[in-house]
Structures are given as structure tokens and as C-alpha cells.
Protein backbone atom coordinates (compact mmCIF):
# COMPACT_ATOMS: atom_id res chain seq x y z
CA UNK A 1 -167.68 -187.77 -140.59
CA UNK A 2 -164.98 -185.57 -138.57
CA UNK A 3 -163.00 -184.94 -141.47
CA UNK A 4 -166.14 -184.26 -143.54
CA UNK A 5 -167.08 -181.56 -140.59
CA UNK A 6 -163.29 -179.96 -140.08
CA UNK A 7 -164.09 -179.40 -143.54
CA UNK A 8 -167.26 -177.08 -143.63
CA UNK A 9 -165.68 -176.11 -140.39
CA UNK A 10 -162.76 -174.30 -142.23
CA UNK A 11 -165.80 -172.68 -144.72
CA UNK A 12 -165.26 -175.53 -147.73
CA UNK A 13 -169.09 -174.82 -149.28
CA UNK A 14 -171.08 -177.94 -149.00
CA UNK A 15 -171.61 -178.66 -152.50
CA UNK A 16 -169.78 -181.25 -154.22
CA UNK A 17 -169.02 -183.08 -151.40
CA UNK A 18 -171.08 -186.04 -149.74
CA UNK A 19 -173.03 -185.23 -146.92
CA UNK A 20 -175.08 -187.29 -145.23
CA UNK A 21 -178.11 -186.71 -143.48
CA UNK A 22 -181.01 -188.11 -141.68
CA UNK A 23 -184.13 -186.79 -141.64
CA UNK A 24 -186.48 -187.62 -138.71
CA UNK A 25 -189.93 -186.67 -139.71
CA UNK A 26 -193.59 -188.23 -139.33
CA UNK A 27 -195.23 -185.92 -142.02
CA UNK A 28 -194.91 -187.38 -145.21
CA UNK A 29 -195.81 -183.70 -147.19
CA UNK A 30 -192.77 -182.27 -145.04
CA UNK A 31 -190.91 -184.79 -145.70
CA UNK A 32 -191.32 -185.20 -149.60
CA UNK A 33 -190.38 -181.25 -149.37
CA UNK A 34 -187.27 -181.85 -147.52
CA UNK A 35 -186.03 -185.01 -148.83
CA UNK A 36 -186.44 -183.42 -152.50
CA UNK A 37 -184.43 -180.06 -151.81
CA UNK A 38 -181.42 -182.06 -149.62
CA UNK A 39 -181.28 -184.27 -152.97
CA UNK A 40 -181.18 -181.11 -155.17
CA UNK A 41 -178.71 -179.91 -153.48
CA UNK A 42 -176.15 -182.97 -154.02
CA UNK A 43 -176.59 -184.61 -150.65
CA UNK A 44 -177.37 -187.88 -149.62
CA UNK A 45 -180.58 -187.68 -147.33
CA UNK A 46 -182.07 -191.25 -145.47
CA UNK A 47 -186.06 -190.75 -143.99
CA UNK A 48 -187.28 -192.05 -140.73
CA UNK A 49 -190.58 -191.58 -139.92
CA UNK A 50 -190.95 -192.33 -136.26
CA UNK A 51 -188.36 -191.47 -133.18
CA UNK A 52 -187.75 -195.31 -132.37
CA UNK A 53 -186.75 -196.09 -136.38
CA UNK A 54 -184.63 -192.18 -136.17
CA UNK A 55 -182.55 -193.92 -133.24
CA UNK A 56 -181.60 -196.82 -134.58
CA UNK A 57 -180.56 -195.68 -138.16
CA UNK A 58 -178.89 -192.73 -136.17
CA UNK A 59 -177.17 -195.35 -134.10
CA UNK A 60 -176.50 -197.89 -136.48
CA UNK A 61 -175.18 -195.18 -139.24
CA UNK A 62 -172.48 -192.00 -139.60
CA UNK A 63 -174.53 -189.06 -140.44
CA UNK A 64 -173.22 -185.52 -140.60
CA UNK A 65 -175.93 -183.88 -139.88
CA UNK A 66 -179.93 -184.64 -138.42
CA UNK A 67 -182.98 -182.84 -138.84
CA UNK A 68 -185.83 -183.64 -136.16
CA UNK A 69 -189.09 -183.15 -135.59
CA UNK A 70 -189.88 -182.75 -131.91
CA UNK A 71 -193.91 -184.18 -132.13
CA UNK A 72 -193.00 -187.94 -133.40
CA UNK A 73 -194.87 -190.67 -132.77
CA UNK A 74 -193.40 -193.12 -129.79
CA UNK A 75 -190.22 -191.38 -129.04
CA UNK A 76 -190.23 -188.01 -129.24
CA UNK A 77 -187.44 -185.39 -131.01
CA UNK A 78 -186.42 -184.45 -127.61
CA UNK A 79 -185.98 -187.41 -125.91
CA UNK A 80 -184.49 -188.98 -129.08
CA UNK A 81 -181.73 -186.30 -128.93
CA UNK A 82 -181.09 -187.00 -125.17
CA UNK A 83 -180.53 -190.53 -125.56
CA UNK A 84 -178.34 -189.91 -128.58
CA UNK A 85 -176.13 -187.34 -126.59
CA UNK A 86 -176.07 -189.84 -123.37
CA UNK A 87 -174.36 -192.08 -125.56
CA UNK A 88 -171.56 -190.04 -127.01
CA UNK A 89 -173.36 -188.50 -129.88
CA UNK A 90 -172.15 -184.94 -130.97
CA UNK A 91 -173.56 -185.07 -134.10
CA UNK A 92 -175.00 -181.83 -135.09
CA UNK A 93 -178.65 -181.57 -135.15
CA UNK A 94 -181.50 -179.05 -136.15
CA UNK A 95 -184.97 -179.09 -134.73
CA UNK A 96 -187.66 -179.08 -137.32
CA UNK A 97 -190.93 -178.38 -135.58
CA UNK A 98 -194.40 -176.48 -134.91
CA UNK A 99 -193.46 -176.09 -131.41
CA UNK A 100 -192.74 -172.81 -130.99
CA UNK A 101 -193.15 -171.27 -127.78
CA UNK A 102 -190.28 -169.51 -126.48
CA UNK A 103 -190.08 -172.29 -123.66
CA UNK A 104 -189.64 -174.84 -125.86
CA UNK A 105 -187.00 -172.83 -128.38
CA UNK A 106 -184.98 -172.62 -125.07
CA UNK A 107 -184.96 -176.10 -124.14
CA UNK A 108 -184.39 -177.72 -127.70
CA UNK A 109 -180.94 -175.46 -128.01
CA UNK A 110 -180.21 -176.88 -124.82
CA UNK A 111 -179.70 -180.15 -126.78
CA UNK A 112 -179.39 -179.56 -130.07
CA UNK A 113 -177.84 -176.96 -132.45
CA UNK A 114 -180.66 -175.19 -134.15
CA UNK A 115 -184.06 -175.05 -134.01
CA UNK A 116 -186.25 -174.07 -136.88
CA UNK A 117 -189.81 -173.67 -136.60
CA UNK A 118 -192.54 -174.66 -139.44
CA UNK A 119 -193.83 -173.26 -141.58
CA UNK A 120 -190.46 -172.56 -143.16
CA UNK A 121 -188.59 -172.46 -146.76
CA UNK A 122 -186.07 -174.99 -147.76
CA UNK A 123 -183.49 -171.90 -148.90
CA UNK A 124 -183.52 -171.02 -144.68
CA UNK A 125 -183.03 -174.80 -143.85
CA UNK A 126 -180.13 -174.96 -146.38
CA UNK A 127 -178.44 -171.92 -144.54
CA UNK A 128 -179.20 -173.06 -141.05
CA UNK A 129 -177.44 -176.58 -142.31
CA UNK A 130 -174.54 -174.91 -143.42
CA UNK A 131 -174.24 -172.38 -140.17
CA UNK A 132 -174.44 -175.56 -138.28
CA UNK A 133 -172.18 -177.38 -140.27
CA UNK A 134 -169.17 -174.66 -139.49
CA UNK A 135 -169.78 -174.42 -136.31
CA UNK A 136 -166.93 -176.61 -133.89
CA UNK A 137 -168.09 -179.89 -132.95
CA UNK A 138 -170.61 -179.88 -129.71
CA UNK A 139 -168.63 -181.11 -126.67
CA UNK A 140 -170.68 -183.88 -125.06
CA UNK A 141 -171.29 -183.24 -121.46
CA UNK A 142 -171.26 -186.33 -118.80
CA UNK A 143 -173.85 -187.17 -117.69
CA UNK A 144 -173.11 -189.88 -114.98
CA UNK A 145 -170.50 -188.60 -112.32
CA UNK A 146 -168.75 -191.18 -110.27
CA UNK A 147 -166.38 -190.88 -107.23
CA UNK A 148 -165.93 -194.07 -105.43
CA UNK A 149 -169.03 -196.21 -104.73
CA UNK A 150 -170.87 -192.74 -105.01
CA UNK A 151 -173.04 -192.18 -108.61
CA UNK A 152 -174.88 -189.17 -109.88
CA UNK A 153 -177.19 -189.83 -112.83
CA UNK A 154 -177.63 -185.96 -114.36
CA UNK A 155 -180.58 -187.00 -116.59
CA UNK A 156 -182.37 -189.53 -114.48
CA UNK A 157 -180.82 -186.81 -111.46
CA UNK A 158 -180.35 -189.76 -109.01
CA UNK A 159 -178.04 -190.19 -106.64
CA UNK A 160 -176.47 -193.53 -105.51
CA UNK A 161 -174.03 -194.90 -103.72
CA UNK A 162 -172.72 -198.55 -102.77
CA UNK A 163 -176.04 -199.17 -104.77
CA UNK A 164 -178.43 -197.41 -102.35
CA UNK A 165 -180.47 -194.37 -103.67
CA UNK A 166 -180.03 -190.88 -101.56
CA UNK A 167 -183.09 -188.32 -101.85
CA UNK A 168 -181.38 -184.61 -102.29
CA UNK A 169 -182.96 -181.84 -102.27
CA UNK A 170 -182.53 -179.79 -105.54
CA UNK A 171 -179.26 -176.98 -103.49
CA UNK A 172 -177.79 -180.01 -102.01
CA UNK A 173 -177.94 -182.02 -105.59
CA UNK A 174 -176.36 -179.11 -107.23
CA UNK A 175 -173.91 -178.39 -104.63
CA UNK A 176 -172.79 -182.15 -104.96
CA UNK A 177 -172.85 -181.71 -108.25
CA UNK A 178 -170.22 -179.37 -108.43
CA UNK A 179 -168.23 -181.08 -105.68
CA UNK A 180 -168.06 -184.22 -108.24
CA UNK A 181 -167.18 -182.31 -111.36
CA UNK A 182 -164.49 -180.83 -109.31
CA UNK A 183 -162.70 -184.24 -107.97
CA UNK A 184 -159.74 -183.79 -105.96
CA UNK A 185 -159.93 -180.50 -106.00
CA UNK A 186 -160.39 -177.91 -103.33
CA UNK A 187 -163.65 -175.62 -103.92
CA UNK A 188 -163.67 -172.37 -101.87
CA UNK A 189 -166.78 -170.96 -99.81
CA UNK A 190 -166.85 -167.96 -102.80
CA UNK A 191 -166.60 -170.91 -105.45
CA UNK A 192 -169.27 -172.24 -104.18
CA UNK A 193 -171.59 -169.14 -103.17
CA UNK A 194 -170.93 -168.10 -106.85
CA UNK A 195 -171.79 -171.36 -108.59
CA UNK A 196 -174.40 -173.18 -106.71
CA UNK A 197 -176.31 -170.10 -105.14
CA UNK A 198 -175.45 -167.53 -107.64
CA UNK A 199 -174.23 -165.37 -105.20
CA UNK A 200 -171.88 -162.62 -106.43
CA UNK A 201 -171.53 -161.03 -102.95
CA UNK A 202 -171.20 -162.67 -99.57
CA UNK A 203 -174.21 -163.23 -97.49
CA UNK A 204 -172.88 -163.20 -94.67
CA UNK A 205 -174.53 -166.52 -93.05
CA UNK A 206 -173.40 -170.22 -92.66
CA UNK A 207 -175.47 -170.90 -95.65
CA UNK A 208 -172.44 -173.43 -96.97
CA UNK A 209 -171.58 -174.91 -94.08
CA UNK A 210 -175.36 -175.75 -93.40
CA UNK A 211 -175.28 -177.55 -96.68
CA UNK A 212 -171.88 -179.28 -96.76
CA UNK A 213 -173.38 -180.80 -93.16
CA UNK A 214 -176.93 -181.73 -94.49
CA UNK A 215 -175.41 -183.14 -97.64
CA UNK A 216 -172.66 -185.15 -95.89
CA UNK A 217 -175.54 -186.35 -93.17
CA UNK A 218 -177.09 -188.20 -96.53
CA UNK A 219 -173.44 -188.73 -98.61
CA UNK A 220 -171.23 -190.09 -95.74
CA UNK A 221 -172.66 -190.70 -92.36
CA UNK A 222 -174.88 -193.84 -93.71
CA UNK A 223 -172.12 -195.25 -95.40
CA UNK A 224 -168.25 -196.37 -95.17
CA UNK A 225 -165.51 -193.93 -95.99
CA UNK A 226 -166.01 -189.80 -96.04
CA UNK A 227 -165.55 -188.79 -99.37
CA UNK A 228 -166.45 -185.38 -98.52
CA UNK A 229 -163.58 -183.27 -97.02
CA UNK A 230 -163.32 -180.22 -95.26
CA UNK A 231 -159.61 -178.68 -96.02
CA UNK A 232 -159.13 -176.40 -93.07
CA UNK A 233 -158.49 -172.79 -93.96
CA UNK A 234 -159.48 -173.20 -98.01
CA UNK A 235 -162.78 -175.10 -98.62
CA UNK A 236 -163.79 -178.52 -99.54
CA UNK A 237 -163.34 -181.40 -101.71
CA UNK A 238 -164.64 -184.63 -102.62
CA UNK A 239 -162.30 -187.23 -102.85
CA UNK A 240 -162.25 -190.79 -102.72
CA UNK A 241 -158.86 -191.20 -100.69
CA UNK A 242 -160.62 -192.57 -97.44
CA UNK A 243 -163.46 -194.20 -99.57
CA UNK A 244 -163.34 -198.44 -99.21
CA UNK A 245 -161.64 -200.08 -102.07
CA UNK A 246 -164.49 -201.77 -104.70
């Protein structure tokens, strides 16, 4: 599949070679209509027709491409995608759907690569495949962050640690957030202001330093080992140097 992408990637036009792709749809007219024109076009096409049957054969199979309907039956498009991208999956993906509020355009590119909305003609779903196609490979975010004994599920957005759950409020969970995508290292007041407030400009208040203490009342206090530091004169950081050993 990667060499099939670096491929289209470098502009090689998609006929003639074997592509591969799964079509998750519950309408069977739609689906006729798709399945027929991917076929025309010289490329191998497999049909689910619920989200739970998509996941597996997207699980159990290569595909270089997957078209999904967001309104399936059991396991929705959406979620479908998520679990698919939890688990490593970068495999390019276009949202076929009558959803189209602007809302929900916004949150399906969040997750997947294009989003076309029905009623539509296969020649536009041809070209949206190959724009997708050439495109470089989606990076998978993580989506569990781990320093120590302490565990931050970004999907489930749950916070753990030595197995007990700790209720943030949505600042502190971002702010911790970006303290644990930026391990051992040291995070200025500005860094912070910038990315978890959105603060260009300094307030002027000890809006961090309330935080930092509220978060580290829930993070550290209960628990052995301070994972959150204060580095006098630069910032913080969140390390697990004086965490217990597992």
C-alpha cells in the first residue's frame, strides 16, 4: 500500500495500476453507482454495508483508499474512522454523506481527508480520489499520553494515574496536555499563554501559576513522586525523574 501511495504521490495517474478500495455504504442504489464507476475505472472496489462489517474488512485488509458514509447503521462513519485512526490507521479516507452542515464538514476533515456530500457525480468522486491519493500520507496523532504512572486518554479525555481517575477541568486538561506532549522539556510562561490560552500578549495576571498549582493539587499532591516541575527562572516541565519506579 505505501509504495502504491508514494506512487500517486509523485503524480503516476491511477489507471493501470491496482488500487484497492473499500467502500462503506448502507444504500444499496449508492452503492451499485459507486461500485460500478470504481470498476470502470480499473480498480478493485470491496462493499460493506454496515460500520461494524467496514471495520473489520478495513482491519483485516490493505486498502488504499476508503469511502464512508457517515449515517451507517450500528457504527457510525465517524466513529468508525476514530477507532481506525486510534489504532494506527493513516489510510486515506473520503466522507460520502448527506450530512452537510458546515458543523459537520468541519468535524469529518478533522478525521478524515475529504468529505463529499450527496447528491454528487462519480467524475467529482474520481477527482477527489485522486487529489487524495497525492496528497502525503496523514500523520497519526497519539492519542494516549503517558509519563510515569500518569495516563491521558485524548479521545475518551480521561486522566489517570497509578490507576486512579483525576476530574480536570477543560484549561487544566489542556494545559496538561501540552505539558505531556512536551516531556522533559521546559515550557515557558509565553509558551504556555500562547498555546493553552491563546494569548498573543501578556495579561498581566498569575493566570499560569494559578493553574500549574490547581493542576498539580489533582496531578501530584494525592499521589507519590512530583512529576510536575517548576524550573526556576524558565518555566515548567513534566518529567518523570522523581516519579516511583513501576
Amino acid at each position: 500500500m505505501c509504495s502504491l501511495l508514494a506512487l500517486f504521490q509523485r503524480g503516476v495517474p491511477l489507471e493501470g495500476w491496482t488500487v484497492r478500495i473499500l467502500l462503506i455504504e448502507d444504500d444499496a442504489e449508492t452503492a451499485d453507482y459507486v461500485l460500478r464507476g470504481l470498476k470502470e475505472s480499473g480498480w478493485m472496489a470491496d462493499h460493506a454495508a454496515t460500520g461494524q462489517d467496514g471495520l473489520m474488512m478495513a482491519t483485516d485488509a490493505d486498502y488504499d483508499i476508503l469511502i464512508v458514509d457517515r449515517m451507517l447503521p450500528g457504527l457510525d462513519g465517524y466513529k468508525l474512522l476514530t477507532m481506525l485512526r486510534a489504532g494506527g490507521d493513516a489510510t486515506p479516507a473520503i466522507f460520502l454523506t448527506a450530512v452537510s452542515s458546515i458543523e459537520s464538514r468541519v468535524e469529518g476533515l478533522e478525521i478524515a481527508d475529504d468529505y463529499l456530500v450527496k447528491p454528487f457525480a462519480f467524475s467529482e468522486l474520481k477527482a477527489r480520489i485522486g487529489a487524495v491519493a497525492r496528497r502525503p500520507a496523514r500523520e497519526v496523532q497519539e492519542t494516549v499520553l503517558k509519563v510515569a504512572d500518569l495516563e491521558m486518554d485524548l479521545l475518551k479525555r480521561r486522566v489517570k494515574r497509578a490507576g486512579a481517575e483525576i476530574n480536570l477541568q477543560p484549561t487544566e486538561f489542556r494545559l496538561l496536555e501540552y505539558l505531556m506532549r512536551s516531556k522533559g522539556q521546559v515550557v515557558t510562561r509565553t509558551m504556555l499563554l500562547e498555546n493553552v490560552w491563546d494569548f498573543h500578549f501578556d495579561p498581566k495576571t498569575n493566570i499560569v501559576e494559578t493553574h500549574i498549582s490547581r493542576l498539580r493539587s489533582k496531578v501530584d499532591k494525592p499521589f507519590k513522586g512530583e512529576l510536575i516541575q517548576t524550573i526556576r527562572g524558565a518555566g515548567y516541565m513534566i518529567s518523570d525523574a522523581d516519579a516511583p519506579a513501576s
